[in-house]
Protein backbone atom coordinates (compact mmCIF):
# COMPACT_ATOMS: atom_id res chain seq x y z
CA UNK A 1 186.71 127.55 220.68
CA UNK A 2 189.19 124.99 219.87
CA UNK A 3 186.80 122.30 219.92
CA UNK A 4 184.41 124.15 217.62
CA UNK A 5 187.21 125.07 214.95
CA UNK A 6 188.38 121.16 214.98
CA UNK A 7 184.68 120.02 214.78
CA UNK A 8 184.48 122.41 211.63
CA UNK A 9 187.52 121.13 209.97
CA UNK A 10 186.40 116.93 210.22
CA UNK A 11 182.59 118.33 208.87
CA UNK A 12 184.78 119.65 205.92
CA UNK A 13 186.61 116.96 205.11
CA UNK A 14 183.68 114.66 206.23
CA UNK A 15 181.78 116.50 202.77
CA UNK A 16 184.62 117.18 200.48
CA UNK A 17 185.20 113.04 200.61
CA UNK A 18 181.68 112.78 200.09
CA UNK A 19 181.08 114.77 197.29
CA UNK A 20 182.89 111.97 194.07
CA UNK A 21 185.19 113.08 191.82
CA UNK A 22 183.16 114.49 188.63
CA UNK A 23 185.42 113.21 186.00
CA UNK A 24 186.07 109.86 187.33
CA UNK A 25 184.31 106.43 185.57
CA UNK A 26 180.59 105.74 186.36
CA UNK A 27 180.32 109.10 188.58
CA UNK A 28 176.78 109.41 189.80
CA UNK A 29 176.58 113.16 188.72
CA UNK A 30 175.89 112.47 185.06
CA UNK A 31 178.44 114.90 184.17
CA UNK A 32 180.54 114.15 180.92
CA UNK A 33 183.73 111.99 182.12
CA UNK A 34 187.27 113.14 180.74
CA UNK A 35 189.13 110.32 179.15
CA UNK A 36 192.02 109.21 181.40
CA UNK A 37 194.74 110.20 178.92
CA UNK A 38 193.30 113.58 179.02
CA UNK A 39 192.92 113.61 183.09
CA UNK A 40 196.93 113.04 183.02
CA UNK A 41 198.02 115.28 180.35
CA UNK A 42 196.28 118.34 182.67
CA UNK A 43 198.12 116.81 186.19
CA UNK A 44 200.86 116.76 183.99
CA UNK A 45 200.71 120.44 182.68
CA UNK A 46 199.59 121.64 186.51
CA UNK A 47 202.56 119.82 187.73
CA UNK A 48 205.08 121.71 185.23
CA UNK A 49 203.36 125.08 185.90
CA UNK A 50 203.70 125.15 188.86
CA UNK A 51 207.02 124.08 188.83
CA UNK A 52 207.52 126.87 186.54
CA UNK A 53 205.84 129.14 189.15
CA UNK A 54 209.02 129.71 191.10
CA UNK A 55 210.76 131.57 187.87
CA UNK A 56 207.50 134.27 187.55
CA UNK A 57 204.39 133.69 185.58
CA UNK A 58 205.82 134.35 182.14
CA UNK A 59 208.16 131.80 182.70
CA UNK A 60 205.54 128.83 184.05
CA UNK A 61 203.16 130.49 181.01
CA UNK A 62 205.30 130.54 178.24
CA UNK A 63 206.81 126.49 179.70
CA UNK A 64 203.07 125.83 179.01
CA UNK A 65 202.64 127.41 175.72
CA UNK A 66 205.26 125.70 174.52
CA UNK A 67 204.28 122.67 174.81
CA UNK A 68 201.30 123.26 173.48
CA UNK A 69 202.78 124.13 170.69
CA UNK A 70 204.16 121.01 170.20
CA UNK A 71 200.97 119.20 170.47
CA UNK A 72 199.58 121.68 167.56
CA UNK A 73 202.95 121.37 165.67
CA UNK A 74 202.44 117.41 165.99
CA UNK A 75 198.46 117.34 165.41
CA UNK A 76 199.18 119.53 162.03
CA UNK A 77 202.32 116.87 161.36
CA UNK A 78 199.71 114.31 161.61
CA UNK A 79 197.12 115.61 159.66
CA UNK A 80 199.84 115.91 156.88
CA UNK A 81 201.74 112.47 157.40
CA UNK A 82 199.56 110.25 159.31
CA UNK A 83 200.32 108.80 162.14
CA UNK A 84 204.14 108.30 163.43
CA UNK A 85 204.68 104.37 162.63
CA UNK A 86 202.20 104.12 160.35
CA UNK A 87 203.01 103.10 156.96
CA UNK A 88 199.83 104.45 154.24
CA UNK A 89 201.07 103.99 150.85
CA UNK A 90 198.42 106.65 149.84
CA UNK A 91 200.02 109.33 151.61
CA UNK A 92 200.85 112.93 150.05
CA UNK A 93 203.55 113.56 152.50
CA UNK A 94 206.46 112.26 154.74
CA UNK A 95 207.88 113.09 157.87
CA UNK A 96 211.64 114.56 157.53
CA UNK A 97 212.66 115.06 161.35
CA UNK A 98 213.30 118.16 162.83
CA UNK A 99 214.92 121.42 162.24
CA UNK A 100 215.90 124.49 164.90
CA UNK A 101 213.25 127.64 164.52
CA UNK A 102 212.46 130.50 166.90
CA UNK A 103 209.18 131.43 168.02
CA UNK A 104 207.80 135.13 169.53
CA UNK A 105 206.66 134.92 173.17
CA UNK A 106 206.90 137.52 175.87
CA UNK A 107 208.42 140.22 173.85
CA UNK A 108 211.22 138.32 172.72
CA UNK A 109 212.02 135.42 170.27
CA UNK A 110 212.86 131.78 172.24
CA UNK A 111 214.21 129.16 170.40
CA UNK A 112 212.15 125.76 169.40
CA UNK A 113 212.90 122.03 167.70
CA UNK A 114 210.41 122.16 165.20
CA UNK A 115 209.68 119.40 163.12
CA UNK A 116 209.76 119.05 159.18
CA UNK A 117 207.35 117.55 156.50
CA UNK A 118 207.97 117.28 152.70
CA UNK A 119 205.83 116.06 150.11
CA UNK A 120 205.81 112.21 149.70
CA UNK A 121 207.81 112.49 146.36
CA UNK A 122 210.41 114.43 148.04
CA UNK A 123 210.61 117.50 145.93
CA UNK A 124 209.39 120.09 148.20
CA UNK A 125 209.25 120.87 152.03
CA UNK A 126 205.54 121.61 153.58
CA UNK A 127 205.20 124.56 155.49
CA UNK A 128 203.26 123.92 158.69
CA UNK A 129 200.74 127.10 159.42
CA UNK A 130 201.06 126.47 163.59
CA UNK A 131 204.75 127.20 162.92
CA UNK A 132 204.10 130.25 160.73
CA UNK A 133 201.88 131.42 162.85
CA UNK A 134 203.88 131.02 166.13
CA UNK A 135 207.21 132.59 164.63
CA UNK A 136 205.45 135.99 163.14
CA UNK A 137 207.57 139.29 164.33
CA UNK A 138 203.99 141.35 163.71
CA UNK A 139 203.85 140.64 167.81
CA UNK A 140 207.32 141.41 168.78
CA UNK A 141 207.72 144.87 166.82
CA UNK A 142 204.21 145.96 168.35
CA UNK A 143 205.96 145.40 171.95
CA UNK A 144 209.16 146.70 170.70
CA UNK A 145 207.21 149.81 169.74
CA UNK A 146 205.04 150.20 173.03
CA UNK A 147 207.64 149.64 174.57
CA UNK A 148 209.60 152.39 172.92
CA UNK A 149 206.83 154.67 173.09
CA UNK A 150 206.57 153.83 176.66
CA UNK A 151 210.27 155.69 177.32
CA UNK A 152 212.50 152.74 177.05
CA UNK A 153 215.73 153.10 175.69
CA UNK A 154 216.87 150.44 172.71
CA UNK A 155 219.81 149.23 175.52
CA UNK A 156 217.34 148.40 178.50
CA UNK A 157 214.74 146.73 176.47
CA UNK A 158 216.23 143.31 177.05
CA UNK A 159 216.81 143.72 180.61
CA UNK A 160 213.14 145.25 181.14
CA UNK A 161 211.57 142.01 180.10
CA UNK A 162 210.37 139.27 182.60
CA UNK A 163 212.15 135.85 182.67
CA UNK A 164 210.91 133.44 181.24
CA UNK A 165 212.80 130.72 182.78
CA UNK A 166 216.11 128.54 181.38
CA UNK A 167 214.77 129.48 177.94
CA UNK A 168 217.88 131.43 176.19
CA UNK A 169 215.80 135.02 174.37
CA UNK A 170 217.14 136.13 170.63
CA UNK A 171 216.13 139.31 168.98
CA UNK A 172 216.64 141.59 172.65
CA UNK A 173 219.93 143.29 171.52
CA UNK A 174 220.23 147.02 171.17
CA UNK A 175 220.95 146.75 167.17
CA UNK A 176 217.70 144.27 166.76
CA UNK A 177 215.05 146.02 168.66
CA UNK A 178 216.32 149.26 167.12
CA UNK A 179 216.16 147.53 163.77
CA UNK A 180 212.62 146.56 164.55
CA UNK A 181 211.66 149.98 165.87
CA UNK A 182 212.95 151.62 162.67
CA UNK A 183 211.23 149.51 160.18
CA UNK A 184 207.67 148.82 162.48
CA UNK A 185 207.57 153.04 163.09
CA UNK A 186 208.84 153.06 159.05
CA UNK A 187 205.18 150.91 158.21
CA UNK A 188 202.91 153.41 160.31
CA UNK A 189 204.06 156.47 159.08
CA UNK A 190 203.63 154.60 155.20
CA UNK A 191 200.34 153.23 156.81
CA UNK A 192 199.28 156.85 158.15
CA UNK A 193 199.87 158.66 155.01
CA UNK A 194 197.89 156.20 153.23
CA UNK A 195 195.49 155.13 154.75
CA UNK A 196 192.02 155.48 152.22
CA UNK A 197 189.74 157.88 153.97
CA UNK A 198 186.46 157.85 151.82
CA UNK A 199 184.50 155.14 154.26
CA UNK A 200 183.62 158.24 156.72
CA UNK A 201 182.02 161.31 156.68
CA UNK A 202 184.47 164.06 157.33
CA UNK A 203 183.25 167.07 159.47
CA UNK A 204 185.69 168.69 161.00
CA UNK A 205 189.82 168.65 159.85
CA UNK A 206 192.41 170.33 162.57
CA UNK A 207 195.81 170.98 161.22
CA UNK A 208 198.87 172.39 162.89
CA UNK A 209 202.28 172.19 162.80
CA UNK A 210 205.12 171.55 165.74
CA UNK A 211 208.47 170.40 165.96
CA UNK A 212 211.30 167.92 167.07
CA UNK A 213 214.32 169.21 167.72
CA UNK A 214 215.10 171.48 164.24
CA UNK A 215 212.54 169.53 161.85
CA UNK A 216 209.21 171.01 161.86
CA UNK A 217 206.32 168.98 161.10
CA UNK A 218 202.50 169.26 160.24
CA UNK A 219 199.71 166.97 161.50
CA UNK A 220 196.70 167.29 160.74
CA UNK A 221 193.57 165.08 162.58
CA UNK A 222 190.14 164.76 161.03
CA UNK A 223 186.73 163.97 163.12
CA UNK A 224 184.29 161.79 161.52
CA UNK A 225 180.09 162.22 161.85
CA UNK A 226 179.75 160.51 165.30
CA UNK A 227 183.33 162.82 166.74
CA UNK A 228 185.47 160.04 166.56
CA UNK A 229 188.98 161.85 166.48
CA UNK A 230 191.35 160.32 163.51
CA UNK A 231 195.02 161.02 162.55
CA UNK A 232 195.14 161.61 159.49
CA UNK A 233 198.17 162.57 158.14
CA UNK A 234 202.08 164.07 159.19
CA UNK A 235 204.38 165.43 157.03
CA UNK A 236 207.94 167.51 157.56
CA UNK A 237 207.72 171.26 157.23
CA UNK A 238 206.05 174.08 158.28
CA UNK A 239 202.00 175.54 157.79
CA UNK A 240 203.79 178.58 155.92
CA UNK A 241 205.27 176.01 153.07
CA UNK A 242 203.03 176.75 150.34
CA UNK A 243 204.48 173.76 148.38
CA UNK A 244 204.26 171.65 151.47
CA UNK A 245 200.32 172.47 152.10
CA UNK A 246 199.06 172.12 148.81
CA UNK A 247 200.71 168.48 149.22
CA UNK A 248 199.03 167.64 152.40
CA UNK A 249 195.40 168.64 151.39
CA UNK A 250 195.76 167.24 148.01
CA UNK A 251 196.87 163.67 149.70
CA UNK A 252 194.15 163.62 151.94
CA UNK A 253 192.02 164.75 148.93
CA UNK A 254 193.44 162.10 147.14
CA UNK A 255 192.88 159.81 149.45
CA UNK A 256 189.14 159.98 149.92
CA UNK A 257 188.76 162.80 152.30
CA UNK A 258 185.15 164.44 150.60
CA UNK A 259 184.51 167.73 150.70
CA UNK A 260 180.82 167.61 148.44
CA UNK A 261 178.39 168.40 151.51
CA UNK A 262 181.33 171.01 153.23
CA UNK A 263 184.17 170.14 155.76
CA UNK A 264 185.17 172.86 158.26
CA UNK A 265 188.77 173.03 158.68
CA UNK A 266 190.52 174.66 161.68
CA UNK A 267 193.69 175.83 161.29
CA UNK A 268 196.64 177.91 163.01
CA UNK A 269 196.52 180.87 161.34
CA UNK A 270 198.74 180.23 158.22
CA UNK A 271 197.76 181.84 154.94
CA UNK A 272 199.54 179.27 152.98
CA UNK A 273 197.89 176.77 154.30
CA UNK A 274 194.17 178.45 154.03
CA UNK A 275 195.12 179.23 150.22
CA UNK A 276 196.26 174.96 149.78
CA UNK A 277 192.70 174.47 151.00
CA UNK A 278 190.80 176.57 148.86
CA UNK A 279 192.88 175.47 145.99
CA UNK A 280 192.05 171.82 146.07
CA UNK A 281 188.80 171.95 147.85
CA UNK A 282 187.39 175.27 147.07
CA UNK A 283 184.52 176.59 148.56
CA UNK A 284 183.39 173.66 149.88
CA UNK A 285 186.03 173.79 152.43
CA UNK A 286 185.20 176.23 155.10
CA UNK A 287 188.26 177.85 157.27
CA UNK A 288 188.10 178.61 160.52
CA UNK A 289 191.31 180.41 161.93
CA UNK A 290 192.46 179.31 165.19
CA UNK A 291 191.59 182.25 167.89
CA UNK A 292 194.20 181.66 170.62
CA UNK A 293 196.26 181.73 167.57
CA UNK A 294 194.93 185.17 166.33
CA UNK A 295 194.68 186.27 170.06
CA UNK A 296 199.10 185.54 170.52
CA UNK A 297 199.64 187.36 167.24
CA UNK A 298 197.58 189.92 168.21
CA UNK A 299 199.26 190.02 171.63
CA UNK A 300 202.69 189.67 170.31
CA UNK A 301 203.03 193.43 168.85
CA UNK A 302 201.30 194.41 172.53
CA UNK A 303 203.62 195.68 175.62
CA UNK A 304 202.52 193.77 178.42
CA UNK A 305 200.73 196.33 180.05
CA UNK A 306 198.03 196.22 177.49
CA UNK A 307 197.75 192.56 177.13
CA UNK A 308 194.35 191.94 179.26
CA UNK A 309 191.51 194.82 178.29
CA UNK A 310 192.80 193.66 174.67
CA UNK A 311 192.91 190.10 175.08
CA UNK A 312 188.86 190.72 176.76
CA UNK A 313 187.62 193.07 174.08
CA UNK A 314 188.77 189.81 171.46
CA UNK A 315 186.66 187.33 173.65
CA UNK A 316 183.71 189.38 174.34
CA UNK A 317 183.42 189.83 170.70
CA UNK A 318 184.19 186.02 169.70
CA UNK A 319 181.30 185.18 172.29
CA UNK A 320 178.63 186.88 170.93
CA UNK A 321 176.49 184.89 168.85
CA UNK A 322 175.72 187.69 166.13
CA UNK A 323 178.86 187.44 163.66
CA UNK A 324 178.28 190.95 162.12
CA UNK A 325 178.13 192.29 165.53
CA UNK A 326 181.08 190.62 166.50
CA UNK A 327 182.51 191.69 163.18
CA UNK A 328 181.71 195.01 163.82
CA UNK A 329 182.87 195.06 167.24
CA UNK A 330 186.47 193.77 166.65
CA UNK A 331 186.86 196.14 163.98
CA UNK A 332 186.20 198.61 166.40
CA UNK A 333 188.91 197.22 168.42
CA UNK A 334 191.10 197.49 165.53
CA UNK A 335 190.54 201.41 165.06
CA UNK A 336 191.06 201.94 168.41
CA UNK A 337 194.95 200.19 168.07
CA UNK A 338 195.65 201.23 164.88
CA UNK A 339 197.25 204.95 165.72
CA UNK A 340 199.58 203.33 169.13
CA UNK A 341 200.02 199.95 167.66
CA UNK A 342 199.17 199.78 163.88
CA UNK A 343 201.14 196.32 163.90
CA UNK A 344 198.60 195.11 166.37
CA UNK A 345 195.68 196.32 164.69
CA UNK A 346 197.07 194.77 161.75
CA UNK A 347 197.08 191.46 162.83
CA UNK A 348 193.32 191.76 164.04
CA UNK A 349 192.31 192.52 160.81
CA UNK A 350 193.95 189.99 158.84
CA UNK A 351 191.76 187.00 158.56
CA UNK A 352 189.57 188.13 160.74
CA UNK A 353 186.08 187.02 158.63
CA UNK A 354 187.93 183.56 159.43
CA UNK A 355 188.43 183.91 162.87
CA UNK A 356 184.07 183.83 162.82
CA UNK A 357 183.19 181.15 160.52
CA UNK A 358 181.98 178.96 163.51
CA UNK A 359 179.66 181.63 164.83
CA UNK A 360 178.27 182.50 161.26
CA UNK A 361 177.62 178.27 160.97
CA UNK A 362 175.79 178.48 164.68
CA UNK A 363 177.94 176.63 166.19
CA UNK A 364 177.78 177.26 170.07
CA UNK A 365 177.65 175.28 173.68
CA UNK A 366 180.57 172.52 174.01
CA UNK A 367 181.25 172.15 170.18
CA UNK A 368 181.73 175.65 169.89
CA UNK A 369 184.89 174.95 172.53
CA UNK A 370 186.05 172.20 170.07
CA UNK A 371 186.32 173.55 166.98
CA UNK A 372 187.23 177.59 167.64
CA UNK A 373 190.66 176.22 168.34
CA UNK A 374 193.40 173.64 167.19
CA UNK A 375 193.72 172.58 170.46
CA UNK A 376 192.02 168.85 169.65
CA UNK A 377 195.21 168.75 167.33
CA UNK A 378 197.50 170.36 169.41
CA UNK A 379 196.46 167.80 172.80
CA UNK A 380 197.32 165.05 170.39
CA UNK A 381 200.71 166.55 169.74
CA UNK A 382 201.30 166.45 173.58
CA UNK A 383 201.10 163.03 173.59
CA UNK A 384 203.36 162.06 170.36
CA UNK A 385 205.62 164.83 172.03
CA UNK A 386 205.22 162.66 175.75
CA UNK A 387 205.80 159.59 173.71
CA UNK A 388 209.62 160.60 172.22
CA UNK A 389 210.60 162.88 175.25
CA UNK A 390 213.75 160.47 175.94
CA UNK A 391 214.66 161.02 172.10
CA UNK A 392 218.14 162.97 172.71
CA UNK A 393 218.86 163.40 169.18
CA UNK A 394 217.06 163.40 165.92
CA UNK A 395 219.04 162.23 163.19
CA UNK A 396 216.86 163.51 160.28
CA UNK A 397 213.60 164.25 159.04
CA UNK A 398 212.61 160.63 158.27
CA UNK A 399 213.34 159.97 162.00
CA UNK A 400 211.16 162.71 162.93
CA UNK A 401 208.31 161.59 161.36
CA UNK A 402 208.68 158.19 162.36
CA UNK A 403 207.92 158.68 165.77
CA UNK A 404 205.65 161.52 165.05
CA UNK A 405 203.60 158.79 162.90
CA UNK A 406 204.16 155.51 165.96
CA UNK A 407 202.99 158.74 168.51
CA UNK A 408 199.61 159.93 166.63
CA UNK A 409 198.85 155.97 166.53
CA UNK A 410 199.24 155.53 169.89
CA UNK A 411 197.26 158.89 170.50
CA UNK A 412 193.96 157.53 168.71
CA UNK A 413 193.91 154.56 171.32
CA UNK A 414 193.59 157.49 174.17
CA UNK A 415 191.52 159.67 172.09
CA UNK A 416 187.68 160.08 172.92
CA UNK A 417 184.68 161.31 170.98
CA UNK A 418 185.15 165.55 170.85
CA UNK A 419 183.32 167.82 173.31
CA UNK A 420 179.89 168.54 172.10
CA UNK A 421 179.80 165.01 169.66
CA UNK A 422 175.99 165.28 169.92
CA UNK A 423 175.82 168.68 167.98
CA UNK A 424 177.79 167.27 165.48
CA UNK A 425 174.41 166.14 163.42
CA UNK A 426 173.88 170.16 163.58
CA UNK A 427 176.84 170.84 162.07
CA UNK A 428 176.60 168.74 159.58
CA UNK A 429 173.26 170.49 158.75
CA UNK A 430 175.24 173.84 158.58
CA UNK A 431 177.97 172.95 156.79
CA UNK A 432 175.97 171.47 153.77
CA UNK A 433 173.57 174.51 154.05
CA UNK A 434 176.79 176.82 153.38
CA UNK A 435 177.72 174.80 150.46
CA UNK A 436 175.16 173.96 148.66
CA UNK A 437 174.74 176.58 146.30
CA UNK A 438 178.48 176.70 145.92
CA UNK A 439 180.29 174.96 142.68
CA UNK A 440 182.12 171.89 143.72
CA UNK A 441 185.55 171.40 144.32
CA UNK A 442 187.73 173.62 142.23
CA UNK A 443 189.77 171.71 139.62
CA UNK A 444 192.94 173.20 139.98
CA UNK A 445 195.04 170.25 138.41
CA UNK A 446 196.65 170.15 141.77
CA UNK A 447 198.18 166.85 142.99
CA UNK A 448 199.82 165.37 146.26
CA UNK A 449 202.92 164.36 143.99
């Protein structure tokens, strides 16, 4: 066996030696040849990284980016200067040595010698676009905020990063990243609340309202024509805020969110909130009242004992796919509490034509599981909640929504197309059907302001 094994190395080496070296002069492969200069530069940079090796791969990574760096900052110098030694009495600009700058790599800023350029007249210095480029803090703040959102406290953030060799880091301390945080989180909740929404057709708008620590807020997420799920908006306060409502649905109003062929919005229960929508949509906006929201209130003025034939009379009559029948059939329900538990029966009837508007629109199957409910909204909520569960203590409001705003963007990278996305063509069908022998949208002078 021996014998065999050495007889298979020397036929290995016997063939590698055989085979010439492809970028060498006059090869007999006809491949292209590298230029010798170019041959050492890459020994040169395989040597360094894997020197570099030894301190982690960020480290022998970012030794490598950095000089290549240089060679862009030095190419761009040229293109600007000419060559170094050179004298061109035509030239537009000078050389003016170099200057210390910082660049962003691996989560951090490292410090670089840079080099300078000013016109050839010497009234102005030339800013060099590799440099620009290089030394952004768009990078840094979106791994600041990852890693934020991620659970990792302001104080750790510096140790949490990976070496990156004898290269000293700036911007790690617990004042900078939290500076960073607060003004990055600051830009999405201005870039959430903006954001122009009249490229898509709107179907389907959930809006609920939850909390951090004392401030209540209200999100509300929209789904365009092929389900994609979109945040859409956050403010502070709560669904029963008439003042606060009308503000939400006239900024996404405002904003582009059309209503002309009918938008079905789904919504915890709040009367405020169903009166903001009718006042700046009207009846183009169709409401559809959350049921496990109906079916808690309901529940709520129940003793326990009474909780589950109640709780399957409400389901068996949401199922059925007649809404008068199920209409009638609730109502019937409702007669039945009203002499033991008027407060109960109460709460059935209140709303209740709203608590149908998906069955009266047809909707059934694996949409109908969608949009009967603000859970879509609600599982996004889970995850801006997941996102600031190491948040001990919320300053103020503006706080609150800053994190509720950095969550819901972090949400719509884990969000997939809704349950049932392939009925959604159907819906869109009903929803213009129900609307269009309605007036459009009511012009009740009411603004987002």
């Amino acid at each position: 066996m021996t014998g065999n094994h050495t007889h298979a190395r020397n036929a290995d080496v016997s063939i590698l030696t055989a085979v010439p070296d492809v970028f060498s002069e006059g090869n007999v492969w006809g491949l292209p040849t590298l230029p010798a200069a170019l041959t050492d530069r890459l020994d040169a940079q395989s040597a360094m990284f894997a020197a570099r090796m030894r301190q982690g791969l960020l480290a022998a990574s970012v030794a490598i980016g950095l000089d290549v760096l240089d060679e862009l900052l030095e190419t761009e110098v040229t293109g600007l200067a000419g060559a170094k030694g050179k004298h061109d009495a035509g030239r537009t600009h000078k050389r003016h040595g170099t200057v210390g700058g910082t660049v962003t790599l691996g989560g951090r800023q490292v410090p670089i010698t840079r080099p300078r350029v000013r016109t050839a007249d010497d009234t102005s210095e030339a800013p060099l676009g590799v440099y620009d480029t290089a030394k952004a803090t768009d990078l840094l703040a979106e791994h600041m905020v990852g890693a934020m959102l991620a659970k990792l406290s302001t104080r750790r953030y510096g140790a949490a990063l990976e070496p990156v060799g004898d290269l000293k880091s700036k911007g790690t301390s617990k004042s900078t990243v939290s500076a960073k945080f607060v003004a990055a989180t600051s830009e999405r909740l201005t870039e959430l609340n903006t954001r122009p929404l009249d490229g898509e057709r709107w179907l389907i708008v959930f809006i609920d309202g939850f909390s951090f620590g004392e401030h209540l807020l209200v999100g509300a997420l929209g789904v365009t024509a092929d389900g994609t799920k979109v945040p859409l908006a956050v403010v502070e306060g709560t669904t029963e805020n008439a003042s606060l409502c009308t503000r939400l649905t006239a900024n996404l109003r405002d904003r582009g969110l059309d209503a002309s062929a009918g938008v079905l919005f789904v919504v915890d229960g709040s009367k405020a909130l169903s009166k903001a929508i009718r006042a700046v949509w009207g009846v183009k906006a169709l409401i559809q009242r959350c049921r496990l929201h109906k079916e808690r209130g309901i529940l709520d003025h129940l003793p326990e004992a009474e909780h589950d034939w109640v709780r399957r009379k409400l389901r068996a009559g949401w199922t059925l796919d007649d809404a008068d029948q199920a209409k009638r059939d609730l109502e019937a329900l409702a007669r039945a509490l009203a002499r033991k538990h008027p407060g109960a029966a109460g709460a059935l009837r209140e709303g209740l034509d709203e608590t149908l508007t998906v069955t009266r629109l047809g909707i059934t199957g694996s949409l109908l599981r969608t949009v009967f409910s603000t859970n879509p909204v609600e599982s996004m909520i889970e995850i801006v909640r997941d996102h600031a569960a190491n948040v001990k203590r919320w300053r103020d409001g503006t706080m609150a929504l800053r994190w509720a705003a950095a969550g819901m963007e972090a949400a719509r990278t884990q969000f997939r197309r809704v349950k049932g996305y392939r009925q959604l063509p159907l819906l869109a069908a009903a929803l213009e059907a129900a609307t269009a022998n309605q007036p459009d949208t009511l012009d009740l002078r009411v603004t987002a302001s």
